[in-house]
PDB file of N, CA and C in Angstrom:
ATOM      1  N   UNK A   1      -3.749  37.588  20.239  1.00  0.00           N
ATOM      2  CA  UNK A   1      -2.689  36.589  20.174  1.00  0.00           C
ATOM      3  C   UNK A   1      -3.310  35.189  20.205  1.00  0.00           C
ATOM      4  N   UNK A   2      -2.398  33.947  19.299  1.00  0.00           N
ATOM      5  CA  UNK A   2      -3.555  32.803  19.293  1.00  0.00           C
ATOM      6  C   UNK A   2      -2.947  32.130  20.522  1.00  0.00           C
ATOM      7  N   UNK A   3      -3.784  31.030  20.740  1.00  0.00           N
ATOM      8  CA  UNK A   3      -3.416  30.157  21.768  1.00  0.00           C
ATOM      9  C   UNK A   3      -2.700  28.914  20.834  1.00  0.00           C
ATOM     10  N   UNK A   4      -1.652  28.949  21.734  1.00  0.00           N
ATOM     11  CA  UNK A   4      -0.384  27.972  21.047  1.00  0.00           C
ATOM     12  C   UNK A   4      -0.963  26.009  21.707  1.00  0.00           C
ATOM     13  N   UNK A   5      -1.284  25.279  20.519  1.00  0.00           N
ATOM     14  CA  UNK A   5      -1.978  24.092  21.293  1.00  0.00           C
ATOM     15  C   UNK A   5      -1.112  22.925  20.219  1.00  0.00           C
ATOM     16  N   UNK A   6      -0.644  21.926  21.179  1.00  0.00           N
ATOM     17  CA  UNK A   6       0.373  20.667  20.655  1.00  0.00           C
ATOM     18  C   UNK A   6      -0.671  19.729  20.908  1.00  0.00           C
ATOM     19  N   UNK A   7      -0.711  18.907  19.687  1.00  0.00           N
ATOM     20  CA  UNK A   7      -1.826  18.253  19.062  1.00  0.00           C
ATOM     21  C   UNK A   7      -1.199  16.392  19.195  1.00  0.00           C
ATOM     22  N   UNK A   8      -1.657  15.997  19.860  1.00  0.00           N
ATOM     23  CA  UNK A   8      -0.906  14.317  19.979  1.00  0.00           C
ATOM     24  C   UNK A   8      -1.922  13.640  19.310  1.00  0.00           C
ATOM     25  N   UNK A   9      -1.700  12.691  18.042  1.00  0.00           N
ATOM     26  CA  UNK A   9      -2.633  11.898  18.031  1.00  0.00           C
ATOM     27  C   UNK A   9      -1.850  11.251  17.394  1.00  0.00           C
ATOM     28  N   UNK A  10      -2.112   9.705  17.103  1.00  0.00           N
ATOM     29  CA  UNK A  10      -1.147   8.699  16.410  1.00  0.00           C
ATOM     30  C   UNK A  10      -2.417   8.490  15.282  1.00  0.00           C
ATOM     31  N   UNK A  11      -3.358   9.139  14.901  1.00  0.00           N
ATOM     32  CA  UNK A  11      -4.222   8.134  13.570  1.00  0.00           C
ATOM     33  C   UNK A  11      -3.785   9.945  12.484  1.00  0.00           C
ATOM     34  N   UNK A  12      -3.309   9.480  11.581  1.00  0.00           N
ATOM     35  CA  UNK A  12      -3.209  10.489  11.025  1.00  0.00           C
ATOM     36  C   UNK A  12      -3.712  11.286  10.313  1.00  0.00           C
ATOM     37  N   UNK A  13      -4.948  10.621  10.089  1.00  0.00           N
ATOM     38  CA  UNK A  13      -6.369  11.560   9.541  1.00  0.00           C
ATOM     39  C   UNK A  13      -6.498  11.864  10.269  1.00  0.00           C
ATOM     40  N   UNK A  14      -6.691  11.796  11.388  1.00  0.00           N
ATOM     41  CA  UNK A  14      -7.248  12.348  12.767  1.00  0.00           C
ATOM     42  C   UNK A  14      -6.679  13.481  13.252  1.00  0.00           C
ATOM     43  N   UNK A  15      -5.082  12.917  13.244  1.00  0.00           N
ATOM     44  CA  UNK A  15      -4.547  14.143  13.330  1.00  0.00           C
ATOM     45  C   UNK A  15      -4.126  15.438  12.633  1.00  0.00           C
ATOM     46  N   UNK A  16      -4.276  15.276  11.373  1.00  0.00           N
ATOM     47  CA  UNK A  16      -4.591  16.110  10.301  1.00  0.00           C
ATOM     48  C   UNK A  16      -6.091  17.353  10.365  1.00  0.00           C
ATOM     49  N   UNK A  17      -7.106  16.125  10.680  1.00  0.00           N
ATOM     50  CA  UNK A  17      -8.272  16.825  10.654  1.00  0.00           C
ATOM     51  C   UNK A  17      -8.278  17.960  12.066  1.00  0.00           C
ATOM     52  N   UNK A  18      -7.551  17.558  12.993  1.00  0.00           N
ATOM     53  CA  UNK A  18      -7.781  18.349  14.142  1.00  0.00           C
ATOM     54  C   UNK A  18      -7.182  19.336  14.062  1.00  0.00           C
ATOM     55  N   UNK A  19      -5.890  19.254  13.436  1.00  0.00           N
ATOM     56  CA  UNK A  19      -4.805  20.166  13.419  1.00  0.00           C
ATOM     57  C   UNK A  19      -5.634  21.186  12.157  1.00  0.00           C
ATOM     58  N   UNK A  20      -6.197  20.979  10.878  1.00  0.00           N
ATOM     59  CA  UNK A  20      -7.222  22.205  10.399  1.00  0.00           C
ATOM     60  C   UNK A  20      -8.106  22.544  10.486  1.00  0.00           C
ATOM     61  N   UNK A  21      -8.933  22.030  11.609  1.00  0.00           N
ATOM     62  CA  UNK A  21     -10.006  22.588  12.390  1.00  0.00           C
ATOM     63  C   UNK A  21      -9.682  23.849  13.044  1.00  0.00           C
ATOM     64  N   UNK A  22      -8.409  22.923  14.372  1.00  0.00           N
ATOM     65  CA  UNK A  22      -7.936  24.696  14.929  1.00  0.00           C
ATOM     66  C   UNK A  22      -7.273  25.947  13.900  1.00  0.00           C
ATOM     67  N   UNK A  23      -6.867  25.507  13.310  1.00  0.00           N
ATOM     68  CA  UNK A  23      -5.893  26.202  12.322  1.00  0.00           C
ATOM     69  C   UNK A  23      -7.576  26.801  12.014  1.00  0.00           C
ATOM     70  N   UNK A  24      -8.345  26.943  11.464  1.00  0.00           N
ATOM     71  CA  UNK A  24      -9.574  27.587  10.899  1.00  0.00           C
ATOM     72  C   UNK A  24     -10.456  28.211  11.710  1.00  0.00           C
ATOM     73  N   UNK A  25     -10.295  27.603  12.936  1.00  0.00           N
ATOM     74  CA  UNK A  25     -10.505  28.344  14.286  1.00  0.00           C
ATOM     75  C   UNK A  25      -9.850  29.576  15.126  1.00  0.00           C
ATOM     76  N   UNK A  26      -8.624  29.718  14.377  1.00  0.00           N
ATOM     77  CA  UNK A  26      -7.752  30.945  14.622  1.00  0.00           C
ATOM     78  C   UNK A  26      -6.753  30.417  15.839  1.00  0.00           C
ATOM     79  N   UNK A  27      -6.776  28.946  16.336  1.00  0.00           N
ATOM     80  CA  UNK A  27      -5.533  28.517  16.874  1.00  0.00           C
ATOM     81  C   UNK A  27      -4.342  28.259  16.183  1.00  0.00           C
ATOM     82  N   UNK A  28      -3.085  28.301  16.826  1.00  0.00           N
ATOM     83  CA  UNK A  28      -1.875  28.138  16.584  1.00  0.00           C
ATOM     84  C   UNK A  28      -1.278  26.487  17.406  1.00  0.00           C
ATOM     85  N   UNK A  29      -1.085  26.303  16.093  1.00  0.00           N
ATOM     86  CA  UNK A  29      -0.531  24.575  16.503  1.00  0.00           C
ATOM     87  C   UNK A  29       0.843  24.501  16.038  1.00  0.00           C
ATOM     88  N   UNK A  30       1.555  24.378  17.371  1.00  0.00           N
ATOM     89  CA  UNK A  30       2.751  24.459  17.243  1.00  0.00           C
ATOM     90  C   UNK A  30       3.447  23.692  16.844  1.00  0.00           C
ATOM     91  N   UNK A  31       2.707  22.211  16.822  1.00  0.00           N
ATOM     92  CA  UNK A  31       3.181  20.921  16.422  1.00  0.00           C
ATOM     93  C   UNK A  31       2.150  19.875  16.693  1.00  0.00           C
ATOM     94  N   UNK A  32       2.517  18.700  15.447  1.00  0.00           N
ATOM     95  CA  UNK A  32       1.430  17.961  15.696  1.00  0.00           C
ATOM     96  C   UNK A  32       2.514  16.366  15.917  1.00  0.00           C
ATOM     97  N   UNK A  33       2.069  15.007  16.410  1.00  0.00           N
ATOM     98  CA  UNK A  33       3.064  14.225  16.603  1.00  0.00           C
ATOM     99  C   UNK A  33       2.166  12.899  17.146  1.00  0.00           C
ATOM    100  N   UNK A  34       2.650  11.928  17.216  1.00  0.00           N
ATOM    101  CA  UNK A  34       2.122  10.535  16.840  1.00  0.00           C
ATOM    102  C   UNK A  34       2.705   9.963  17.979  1.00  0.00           C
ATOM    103  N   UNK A  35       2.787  10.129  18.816  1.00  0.00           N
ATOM    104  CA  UNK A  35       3.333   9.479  20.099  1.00  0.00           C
ATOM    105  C   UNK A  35       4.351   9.791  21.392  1.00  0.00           C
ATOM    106  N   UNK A  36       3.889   9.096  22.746  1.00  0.00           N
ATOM    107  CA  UNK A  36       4.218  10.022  24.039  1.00  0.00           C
ATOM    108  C   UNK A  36       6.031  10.647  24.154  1.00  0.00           C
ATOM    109  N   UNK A  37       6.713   9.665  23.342  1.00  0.00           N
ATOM    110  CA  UNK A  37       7.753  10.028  23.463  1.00  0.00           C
ATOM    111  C   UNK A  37       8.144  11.747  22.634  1.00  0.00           C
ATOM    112  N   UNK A  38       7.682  11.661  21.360  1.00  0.00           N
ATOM    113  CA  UNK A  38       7.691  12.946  21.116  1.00  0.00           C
ATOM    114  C   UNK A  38       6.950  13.901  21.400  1.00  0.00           C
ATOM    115  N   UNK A  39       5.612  13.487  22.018  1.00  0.00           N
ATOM    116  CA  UNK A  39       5.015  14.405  22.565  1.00  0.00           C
ATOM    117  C   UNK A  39       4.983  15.325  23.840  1.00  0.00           C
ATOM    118  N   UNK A  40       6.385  14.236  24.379  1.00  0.00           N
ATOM    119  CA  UNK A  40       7.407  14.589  25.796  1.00  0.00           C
ATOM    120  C   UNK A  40       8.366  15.972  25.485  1.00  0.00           C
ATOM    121  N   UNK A  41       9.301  15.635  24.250  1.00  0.00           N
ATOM    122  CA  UNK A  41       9.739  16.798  24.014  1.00  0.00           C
ATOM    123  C   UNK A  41       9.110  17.528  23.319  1.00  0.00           C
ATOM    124  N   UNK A  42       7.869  17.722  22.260  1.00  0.00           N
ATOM    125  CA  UNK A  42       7.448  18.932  22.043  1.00  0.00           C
ATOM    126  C   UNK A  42       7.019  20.233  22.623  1.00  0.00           C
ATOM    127  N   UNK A  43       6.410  19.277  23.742  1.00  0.00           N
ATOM    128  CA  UNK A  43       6.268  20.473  25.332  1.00  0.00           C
ATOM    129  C   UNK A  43       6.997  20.986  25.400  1.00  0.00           C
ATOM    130  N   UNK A  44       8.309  20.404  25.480  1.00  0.00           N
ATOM    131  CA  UNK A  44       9.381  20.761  26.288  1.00  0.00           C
ATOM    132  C   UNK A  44      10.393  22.108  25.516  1.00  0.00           C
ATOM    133  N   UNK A  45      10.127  22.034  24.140  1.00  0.00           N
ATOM    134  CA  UNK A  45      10.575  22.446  23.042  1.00  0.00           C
ATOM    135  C   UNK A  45       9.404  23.907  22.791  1.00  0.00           C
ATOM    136  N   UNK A  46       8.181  23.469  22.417  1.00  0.00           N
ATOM    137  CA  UNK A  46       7.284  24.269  21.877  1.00  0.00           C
ATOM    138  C   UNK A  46       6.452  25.321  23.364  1.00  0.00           C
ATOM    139  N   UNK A  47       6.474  24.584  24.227  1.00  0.00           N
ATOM    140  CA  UNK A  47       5.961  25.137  25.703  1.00  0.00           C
ATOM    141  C   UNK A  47       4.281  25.937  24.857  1.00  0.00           C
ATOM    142  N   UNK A  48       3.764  24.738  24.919  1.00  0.00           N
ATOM    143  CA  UNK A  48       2.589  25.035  24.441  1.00  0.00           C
ATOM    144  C   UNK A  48       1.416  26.052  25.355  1.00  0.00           C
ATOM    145  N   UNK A  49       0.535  26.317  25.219  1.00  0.00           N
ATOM    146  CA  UNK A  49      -0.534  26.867  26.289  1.00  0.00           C
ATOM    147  C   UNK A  49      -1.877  25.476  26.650  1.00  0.00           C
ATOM    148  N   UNK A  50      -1.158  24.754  25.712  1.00  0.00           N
ATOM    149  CA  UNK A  50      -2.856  23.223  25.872  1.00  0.00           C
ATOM    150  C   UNK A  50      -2.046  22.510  24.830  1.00  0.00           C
ATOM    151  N   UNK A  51      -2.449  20.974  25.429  1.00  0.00           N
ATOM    152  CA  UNK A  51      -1.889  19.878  24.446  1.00  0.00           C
ATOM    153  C   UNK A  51      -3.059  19.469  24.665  1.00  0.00           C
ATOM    154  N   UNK A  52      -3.863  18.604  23.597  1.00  0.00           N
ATOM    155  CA  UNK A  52      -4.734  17.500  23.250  1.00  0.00           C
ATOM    156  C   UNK A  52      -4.092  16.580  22.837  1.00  0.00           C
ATOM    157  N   UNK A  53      -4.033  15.628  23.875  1.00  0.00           N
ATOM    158  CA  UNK A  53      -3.802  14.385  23.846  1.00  0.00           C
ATOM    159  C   UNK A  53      -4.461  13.060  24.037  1.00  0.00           C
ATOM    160  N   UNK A  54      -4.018  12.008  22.700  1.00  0.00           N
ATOM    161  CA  UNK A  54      -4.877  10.972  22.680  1.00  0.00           C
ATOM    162  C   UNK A  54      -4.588   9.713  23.803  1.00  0.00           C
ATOM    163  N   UNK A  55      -5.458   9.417  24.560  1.00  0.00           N
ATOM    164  CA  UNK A  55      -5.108   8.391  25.293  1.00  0.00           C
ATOM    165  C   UNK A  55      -4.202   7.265  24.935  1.00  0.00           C
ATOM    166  N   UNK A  56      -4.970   6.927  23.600  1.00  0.00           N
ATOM    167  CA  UNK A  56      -3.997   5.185  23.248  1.00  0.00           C
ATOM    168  C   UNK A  56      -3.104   5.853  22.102  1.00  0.00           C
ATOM    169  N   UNK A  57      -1.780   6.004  22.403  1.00  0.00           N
ATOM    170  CA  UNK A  57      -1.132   5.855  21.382  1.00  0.00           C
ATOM    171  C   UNK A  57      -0.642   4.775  20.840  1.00  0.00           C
ATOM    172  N   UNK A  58       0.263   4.880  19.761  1.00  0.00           N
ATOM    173  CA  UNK A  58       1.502   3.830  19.495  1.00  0.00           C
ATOM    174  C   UNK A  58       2.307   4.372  19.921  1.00  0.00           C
ATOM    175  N   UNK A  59       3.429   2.824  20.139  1.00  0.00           N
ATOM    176  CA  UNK A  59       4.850   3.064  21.057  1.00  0.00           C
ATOM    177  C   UNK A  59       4.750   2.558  22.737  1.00  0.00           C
ATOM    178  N   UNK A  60       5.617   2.740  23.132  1.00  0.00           N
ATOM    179  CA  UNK A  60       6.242   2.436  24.590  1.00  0.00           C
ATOM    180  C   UNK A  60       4.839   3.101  25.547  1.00  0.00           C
ATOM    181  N   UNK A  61       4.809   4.566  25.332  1.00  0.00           N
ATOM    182  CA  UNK A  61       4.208   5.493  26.431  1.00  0.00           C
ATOM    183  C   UNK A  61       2.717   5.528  26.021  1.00  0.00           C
ATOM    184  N   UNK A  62       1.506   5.411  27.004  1.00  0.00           N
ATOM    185  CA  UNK A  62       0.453   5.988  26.109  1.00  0.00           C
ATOM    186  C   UNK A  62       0.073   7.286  26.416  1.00  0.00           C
ATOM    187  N   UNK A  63      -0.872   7.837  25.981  1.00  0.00           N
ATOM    188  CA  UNK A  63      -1.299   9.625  26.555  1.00  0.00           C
ATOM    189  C   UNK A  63      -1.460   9.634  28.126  1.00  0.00           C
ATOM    190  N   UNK A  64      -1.507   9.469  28.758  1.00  0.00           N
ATOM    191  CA  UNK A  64      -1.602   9.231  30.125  1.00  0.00           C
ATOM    192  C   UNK A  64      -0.012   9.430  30.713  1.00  0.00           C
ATOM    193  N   UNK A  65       0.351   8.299  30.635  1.00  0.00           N
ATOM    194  CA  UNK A  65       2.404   7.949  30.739  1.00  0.00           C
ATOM    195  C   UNK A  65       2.172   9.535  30.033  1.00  0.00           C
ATOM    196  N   UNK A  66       2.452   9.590  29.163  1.00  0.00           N
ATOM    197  CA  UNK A  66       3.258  11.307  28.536  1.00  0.00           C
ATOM    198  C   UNK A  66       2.619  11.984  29.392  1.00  0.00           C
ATOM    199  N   UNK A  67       1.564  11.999  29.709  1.00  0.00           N
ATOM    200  CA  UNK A  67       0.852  13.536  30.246  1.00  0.00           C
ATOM    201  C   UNK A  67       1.589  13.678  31.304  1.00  0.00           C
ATOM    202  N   UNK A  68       1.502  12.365  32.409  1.00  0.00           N
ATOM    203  CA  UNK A  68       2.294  12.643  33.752  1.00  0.00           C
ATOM    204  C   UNK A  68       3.742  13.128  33.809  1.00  0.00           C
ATOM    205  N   UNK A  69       4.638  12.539  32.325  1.00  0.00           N
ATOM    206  CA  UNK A  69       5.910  13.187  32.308  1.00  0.00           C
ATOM    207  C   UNK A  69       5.786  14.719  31.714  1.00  0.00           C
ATOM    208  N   UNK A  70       4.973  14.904  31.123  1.00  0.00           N
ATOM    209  CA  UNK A  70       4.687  16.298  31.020  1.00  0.00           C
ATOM    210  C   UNK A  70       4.548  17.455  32.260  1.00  0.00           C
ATOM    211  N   UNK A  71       4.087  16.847  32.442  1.00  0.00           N
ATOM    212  CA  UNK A  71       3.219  17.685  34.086  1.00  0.00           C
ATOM    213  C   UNK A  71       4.836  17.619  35.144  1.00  0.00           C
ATOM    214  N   UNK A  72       5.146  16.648  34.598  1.00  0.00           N
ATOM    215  CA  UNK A  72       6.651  16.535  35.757  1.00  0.00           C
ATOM    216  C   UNK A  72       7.635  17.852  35.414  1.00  0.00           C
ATOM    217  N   UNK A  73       7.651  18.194  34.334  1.00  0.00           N
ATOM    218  CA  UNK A  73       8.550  19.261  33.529  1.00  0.00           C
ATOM    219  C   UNK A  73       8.156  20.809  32.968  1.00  0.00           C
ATOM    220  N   UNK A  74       6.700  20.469  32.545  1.00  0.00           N
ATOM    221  CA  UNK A  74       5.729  21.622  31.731  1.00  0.00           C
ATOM    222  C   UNK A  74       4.555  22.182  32.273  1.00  0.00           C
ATOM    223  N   UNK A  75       4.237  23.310  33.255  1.00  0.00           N
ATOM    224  CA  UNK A  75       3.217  23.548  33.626  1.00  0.00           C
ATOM    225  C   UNK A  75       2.033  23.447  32.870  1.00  0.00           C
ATOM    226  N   UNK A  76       1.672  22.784  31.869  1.00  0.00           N
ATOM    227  CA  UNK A  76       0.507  22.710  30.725  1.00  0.00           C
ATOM    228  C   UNK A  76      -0.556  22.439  30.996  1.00  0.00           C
ATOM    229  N   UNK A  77      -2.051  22.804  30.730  1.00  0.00           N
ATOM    230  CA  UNK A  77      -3.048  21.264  30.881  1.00  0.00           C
ATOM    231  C   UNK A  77      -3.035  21.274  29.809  1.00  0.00           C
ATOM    232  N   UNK A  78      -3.888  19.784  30.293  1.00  0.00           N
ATOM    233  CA  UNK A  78      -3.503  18.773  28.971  1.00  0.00           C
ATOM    234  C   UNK A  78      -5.230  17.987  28.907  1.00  0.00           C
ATOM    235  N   UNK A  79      -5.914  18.403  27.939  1.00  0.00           N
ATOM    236  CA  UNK A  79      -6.501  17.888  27.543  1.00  0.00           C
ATOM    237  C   UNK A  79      -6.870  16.282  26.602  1.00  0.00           C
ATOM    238  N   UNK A  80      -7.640  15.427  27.291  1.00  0.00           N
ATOM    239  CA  UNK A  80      -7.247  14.016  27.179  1.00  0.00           C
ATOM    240  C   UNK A  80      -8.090  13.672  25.927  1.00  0.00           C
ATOM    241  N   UNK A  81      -8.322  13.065  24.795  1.00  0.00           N
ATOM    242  CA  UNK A  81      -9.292  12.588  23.611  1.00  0.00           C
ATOM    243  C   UNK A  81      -8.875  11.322  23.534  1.00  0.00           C
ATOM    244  N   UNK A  82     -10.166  10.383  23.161  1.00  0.00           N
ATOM    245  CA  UNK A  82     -10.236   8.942  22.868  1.00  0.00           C
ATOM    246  C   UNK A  82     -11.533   8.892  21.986  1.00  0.00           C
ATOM    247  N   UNK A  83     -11.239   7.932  21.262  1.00  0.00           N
ATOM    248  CA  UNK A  83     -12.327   7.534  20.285  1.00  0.00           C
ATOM    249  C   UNK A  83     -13.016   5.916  21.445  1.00  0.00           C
ATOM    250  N   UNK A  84     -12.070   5.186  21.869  1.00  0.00           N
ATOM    251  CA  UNK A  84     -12.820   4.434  23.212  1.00  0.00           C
ATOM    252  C   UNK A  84     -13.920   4.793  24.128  1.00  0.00           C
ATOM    253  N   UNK A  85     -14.989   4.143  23.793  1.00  0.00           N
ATOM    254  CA  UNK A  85     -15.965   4.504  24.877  1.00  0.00           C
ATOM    255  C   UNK A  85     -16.186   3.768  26.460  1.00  0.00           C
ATOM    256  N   UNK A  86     -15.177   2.439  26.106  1.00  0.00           N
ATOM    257  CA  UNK A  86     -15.923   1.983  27.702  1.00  0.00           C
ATOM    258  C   UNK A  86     -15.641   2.439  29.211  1.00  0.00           C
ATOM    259  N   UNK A  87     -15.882   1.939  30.048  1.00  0.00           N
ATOM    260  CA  UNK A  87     -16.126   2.484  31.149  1.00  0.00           C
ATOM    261  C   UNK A  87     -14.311   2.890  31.646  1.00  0.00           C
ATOM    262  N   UNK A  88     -13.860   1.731  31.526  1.00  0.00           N
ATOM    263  CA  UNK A  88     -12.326   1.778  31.893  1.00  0.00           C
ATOM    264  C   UNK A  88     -11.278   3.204  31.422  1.00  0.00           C
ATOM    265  N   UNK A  89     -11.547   3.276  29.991  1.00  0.00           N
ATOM    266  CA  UNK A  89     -11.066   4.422  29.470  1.00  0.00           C
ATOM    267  C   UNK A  89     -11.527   5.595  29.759  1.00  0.00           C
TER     268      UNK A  89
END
């Protein structure tokens, strides 16, 4: 059985490329989405087994804000990705 994984990223090559990596990897991506607000209900909707989520999105929420409302509702982990290297991030 694959592992069901919700894919957050707001750059859309990015998120394209990740989403057919796993897909070629024999994961199941239940959904892919561009920011914390929808990435609030896809959990909530898709009840993933792992979200990869990008720290800086666009919009109101960034990956962080979503993860914690995630975690408030969705037993998930949630794996964090940034293309940012400095210390802060």
């Amino acid at each position: 059985m694959a592992i069901n994984i919700l894919v957050t990223e707001d750059e859309s090559i990015v998120r394209k490329d990740i989403e057919q990596t796993l897909k070629g990897l024999g994961y199941h991506v239940v959904s892919t989405v561009d920011n914390g607000e929808d990435a609030i209900e896809a959990a909530s909707k898709y009840r993933p087994d792992v979200i990869l989520m990008d720290i800086m999105l666009k919009g109101d929420l960034n990956g962080i804000a979503a993860a914690e409302e995630i975690k408030r509702t969705v037993d998930v982990p949630i794996l964090f990705l940034t293309a940012y290297a400095d210390r802060g991030t």
